[in-house]
Protein backbone atom coordinates (compact mmCIF):
# COMPACT_ATOMS: atom_id res chain seq x y z
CA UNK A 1 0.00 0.00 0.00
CA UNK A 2 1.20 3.47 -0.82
CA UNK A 3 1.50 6.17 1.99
CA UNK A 4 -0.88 7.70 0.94
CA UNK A 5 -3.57 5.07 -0.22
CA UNK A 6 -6.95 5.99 0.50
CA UNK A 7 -6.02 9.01 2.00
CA UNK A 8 -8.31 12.96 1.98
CA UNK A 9 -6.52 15.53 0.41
CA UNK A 10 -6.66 17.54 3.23
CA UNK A 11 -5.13 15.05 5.27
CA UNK A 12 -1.92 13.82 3.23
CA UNK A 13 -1.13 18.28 3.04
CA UNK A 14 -1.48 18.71 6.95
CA UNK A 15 1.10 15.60 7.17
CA UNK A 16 3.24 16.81 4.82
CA UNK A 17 4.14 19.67 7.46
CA UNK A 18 2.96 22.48 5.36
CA UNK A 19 -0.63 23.36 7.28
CA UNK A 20 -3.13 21.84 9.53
CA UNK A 21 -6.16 19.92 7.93
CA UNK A 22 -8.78 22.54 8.33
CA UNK A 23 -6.00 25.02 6.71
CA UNK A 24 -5.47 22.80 4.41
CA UNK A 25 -9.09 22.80 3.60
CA UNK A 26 -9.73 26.21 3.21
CA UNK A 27 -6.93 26.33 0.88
CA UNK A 28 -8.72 23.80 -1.03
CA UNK A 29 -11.99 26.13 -0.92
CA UNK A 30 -9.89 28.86 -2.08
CA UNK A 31 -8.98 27.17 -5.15
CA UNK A 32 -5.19 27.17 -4.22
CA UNK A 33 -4.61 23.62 -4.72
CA UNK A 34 -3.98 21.53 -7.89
CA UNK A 35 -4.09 17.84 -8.57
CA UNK A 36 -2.70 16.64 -11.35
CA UNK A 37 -2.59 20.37 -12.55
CA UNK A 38 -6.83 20.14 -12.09
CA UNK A 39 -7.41 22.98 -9.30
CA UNK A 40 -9.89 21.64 -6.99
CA UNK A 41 -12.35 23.29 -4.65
CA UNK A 42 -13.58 20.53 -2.73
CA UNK A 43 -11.48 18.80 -0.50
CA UNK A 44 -13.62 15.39 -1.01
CA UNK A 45 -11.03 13.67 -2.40
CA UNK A 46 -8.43 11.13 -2.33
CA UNK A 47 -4.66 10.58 -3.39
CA UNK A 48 -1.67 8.45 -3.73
CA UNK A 49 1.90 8.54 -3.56
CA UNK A 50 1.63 9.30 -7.50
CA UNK A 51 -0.29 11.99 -7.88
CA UNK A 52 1.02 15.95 -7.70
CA UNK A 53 -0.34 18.26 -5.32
CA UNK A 54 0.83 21.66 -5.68
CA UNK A 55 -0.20 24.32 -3.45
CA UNK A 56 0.27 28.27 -4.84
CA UNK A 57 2.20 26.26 -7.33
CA UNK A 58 4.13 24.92 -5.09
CA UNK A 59 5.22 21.09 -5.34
CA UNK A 60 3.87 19.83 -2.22
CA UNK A 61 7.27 18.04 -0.49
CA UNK A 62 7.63 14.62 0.94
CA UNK A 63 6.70 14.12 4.57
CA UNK A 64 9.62 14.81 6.83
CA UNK A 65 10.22 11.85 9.72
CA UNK A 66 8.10 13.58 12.48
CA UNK A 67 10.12 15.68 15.01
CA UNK A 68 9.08 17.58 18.13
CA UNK A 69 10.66 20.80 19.77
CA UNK A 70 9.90 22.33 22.71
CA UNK A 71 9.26 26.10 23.12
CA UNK A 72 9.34 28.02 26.36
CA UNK A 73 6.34 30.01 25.03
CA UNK A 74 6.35 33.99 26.30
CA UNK A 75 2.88 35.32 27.49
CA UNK A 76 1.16 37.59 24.96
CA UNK A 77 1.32 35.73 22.05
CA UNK A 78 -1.64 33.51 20.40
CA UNK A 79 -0.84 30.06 19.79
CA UNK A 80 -2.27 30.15 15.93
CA UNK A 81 -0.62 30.79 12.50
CA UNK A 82 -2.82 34.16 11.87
CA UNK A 83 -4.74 36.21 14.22
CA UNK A 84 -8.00 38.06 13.27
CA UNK A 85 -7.26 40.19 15.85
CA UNK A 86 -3.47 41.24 14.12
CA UNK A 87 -1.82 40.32 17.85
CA UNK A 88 1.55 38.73 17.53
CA UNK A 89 1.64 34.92 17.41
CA UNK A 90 4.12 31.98 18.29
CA UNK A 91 5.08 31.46 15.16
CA UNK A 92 5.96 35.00 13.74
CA UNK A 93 7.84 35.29 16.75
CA UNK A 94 9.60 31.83 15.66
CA UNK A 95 9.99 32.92 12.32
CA UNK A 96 12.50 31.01 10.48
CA UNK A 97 14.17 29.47 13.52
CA UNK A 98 11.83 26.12 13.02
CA UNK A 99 10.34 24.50 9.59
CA UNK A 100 7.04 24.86 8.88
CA UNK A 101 4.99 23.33 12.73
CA UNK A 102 1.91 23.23 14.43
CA UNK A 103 1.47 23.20 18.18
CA UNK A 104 0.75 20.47 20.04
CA UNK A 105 -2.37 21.93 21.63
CA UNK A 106 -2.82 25.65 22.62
CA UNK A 107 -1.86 27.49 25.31
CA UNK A 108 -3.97 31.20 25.95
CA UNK A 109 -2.22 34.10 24.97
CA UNK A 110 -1.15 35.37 28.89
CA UNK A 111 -0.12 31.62 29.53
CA UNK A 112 3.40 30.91 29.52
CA UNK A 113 5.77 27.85 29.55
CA UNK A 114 5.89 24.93 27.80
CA UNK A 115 4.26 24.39 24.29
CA UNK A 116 5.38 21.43 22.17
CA UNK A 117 5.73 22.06 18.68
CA UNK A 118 5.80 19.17 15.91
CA UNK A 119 6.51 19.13 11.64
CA UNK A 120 3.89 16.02 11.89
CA UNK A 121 0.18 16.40 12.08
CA UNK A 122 -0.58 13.07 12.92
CA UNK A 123 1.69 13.45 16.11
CA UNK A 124 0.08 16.66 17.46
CA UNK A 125 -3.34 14.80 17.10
CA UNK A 126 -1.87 11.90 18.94
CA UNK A 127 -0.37 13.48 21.45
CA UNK A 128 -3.38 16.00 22.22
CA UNK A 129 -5.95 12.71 22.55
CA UNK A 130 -7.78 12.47 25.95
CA UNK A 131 -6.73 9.03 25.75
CA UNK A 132 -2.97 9.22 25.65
CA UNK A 133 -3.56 10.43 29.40
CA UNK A 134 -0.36 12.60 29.60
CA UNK A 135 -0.70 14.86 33.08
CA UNK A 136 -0.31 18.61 32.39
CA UNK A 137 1.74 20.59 34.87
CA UNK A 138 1.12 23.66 35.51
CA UNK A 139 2.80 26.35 38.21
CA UNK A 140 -0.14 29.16 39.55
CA UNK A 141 0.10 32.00 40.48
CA UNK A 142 -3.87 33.00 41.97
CA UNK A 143 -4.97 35.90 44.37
CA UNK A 144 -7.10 34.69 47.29
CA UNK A 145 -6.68 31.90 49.88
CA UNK A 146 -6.81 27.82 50.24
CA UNK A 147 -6.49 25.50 51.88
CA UNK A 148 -5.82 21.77 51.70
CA UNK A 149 -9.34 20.56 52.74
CA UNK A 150 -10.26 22.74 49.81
CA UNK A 151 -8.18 21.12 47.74
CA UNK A 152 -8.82 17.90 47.85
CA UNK A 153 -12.08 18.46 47.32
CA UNK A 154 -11.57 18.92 43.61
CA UNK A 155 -9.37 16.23 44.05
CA UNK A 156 -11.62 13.45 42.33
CA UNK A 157 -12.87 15.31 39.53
CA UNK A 158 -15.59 18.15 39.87
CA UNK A 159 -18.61 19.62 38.26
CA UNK A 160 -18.51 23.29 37.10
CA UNK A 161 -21.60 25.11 35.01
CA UNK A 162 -22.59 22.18 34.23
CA UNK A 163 -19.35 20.70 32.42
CA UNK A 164 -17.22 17.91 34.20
CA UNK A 165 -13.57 17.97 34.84
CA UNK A 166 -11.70 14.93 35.40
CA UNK A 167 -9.29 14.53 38.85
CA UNK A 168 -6.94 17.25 39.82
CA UNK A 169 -3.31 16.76 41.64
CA UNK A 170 -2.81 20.24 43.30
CA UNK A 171 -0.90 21.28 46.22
CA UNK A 172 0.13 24.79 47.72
CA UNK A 173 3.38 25.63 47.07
CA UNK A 174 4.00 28.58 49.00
CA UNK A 175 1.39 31.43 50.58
CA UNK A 176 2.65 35.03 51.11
CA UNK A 177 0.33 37.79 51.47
CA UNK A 178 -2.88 37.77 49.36
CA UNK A 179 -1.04 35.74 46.86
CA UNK A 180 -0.51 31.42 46.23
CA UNK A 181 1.40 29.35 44.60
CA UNK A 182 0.32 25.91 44.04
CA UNK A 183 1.61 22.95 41.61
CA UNK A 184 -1.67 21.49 39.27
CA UNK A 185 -1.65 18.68 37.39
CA UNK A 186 -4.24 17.46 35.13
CA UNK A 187 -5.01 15.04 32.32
CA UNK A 188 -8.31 16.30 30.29
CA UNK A 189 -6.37 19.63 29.61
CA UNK A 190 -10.08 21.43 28.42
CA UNK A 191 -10.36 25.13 27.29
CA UNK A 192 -9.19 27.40 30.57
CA UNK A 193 -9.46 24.23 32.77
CA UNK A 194 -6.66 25.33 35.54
CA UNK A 195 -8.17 28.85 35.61
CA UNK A 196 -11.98 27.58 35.91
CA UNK A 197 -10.94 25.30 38.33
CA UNK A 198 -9.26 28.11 40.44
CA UNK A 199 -12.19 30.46 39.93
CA UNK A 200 -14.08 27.63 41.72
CA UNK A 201 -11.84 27.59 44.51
CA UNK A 202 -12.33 31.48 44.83
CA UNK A 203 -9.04 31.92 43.27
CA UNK A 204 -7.97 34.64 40.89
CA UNK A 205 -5.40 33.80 38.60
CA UNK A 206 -2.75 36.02 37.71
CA UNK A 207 -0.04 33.99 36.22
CA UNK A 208 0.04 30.94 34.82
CA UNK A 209 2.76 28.75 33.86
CA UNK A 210 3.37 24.87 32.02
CA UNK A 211 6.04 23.13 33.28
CA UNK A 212 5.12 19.93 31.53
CA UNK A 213 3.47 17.97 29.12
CA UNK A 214 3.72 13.76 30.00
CA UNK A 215 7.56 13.19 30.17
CA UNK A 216 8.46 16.65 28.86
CA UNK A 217 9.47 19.19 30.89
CA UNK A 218 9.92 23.50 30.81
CA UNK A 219 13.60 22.69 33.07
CA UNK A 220 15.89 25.01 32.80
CA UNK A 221 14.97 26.25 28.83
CA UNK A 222 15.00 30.34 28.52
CA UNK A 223 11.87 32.33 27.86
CA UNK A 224 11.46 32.38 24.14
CA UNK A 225 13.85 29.27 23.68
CA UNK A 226 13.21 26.16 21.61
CA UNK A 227 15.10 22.98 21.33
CA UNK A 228 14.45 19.76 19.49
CA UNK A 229 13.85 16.93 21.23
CA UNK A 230 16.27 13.95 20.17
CA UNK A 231 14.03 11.69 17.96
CA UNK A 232 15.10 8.56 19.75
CA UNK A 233 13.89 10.08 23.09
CA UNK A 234 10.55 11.43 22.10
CA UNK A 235 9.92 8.08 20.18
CA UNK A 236 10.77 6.11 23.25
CA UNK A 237 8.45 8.27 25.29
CA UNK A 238 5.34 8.04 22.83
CA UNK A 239 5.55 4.29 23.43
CA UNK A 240 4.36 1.26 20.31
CA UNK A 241 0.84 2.63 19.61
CA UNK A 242 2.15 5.52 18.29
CA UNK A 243 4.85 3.85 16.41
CA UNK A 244 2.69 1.05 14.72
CA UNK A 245 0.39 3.78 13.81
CA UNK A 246 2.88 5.80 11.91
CA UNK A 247 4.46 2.44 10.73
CA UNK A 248 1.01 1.95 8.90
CA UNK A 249 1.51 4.71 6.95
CA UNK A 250 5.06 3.61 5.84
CA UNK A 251 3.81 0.42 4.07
């Protein structure tokens, strides 16, 4: 079987590196794609390793092997490729420094720490599943007071407006004045989900921090600094399912 045997359009683009599926689909929509020098403008279609996709004119390139860097992401800058809003964004800040990435989930825009970047679609969806169960670690910074007792009582999972959040590790790392600091780890990692989850502890956030993502870790990397994790060590980490899925696509 080909690599890309009964594969969407969209799909074999956002694995090629250059854009995420949906991107990848508006593109299509656009009329900025050509198969087989036909310009298409619906994405409801399918391709194999011998057919030529160019995008702008562009020959689309072979997929890269997948790599992952990590990126000790500033606060005030969105996690997206363009902004409606014409803020600055992770990646013009990046600029050339990387090859063309998509983050591995988001983190909002006054969030700072640890954001894992990867050339491979496939791996960013992978790694972002609920199932994968990787803890996120975060380091918070709230206004207000806790307690323990309070603590654990979001310990096993809670109930807020009417959405559920899974269990919660958190502990108080220090208390001085009106201010804590307190370690949280979860595994669901849902839209605002450490800052809802301190609002419901009477908490104000006002600084929030990843320190990791499963077995990666923020350490000692500089504000604004990326790194490449070794692909031996990040392909160790992600464990077989991952590697007999991207096998599949090798045969």
């Amino acid at each position: 079987m080909s690599e890309y045997a009964g594969e969407r359009i969209a799909k074999v683009i956002a694995r090629a590196g250059v854009c995420s599926r949906r991107e990848a689909e508006r593109l299509i929509e656009e009329a900025r794609v050509k198969l087989n020098g036909r310009t298409l403008t619906s994405a409801a279609v399918n391709v194999t390793a011998g057919d030529e996709i160019r995008i702008d004119g562009k020959l689309l390139p072979r997929k890269d092997e997948a790599r992952l860097w990590r990126y000790h992401k500033p606060a005030g800058l969105v996690v997206s490729h363009r902004d409606p809003q014409g803020r600055p964004t992770v990646f013009d800040k990046l600029g050339e420094q990387l090859p063309r990435v998509v983050s591995v989930g988001r983190l909002d825009i006054n969030t700072e720490g640890l954001l894992l970047l990867t050339n491979d679609g496939g791996l960013a969806r992978f790694l972002e599943l609920p199932a994968t169960g990787w803890i996120r670690r975060y380091r918070v910074r709230a206004y207000g007071k806790v307690d323990d007792a309070a603590l654990s009582r979001i310990a096993k999972g809670v109930e807020i407006d009417g959405l559920s959040y899974g269990p919660v590790e958190a502990r108080i790392d220090q208390a001085k004045g009106d201010n804590v600091w307190l370690t949280v780890a979860i595994r669901e990692g849902k839209n605002r989900e450490v800052k809802k989850l301190c609002e419901h502890l009477g908490l104000a956030v006002n600084r929030l921090i990843r320190v990791g993502f499963g077995p990666f870790v923020l350490g000692e990397l500089p504000r604004g600094g990326v790194d490449e994790v070794p692909p031996k060590i990040f392909r160790e980490q992600l464990g077989p399912k991952f590697r007999e899925s991207h096998a599949d696509r090798r045969r």
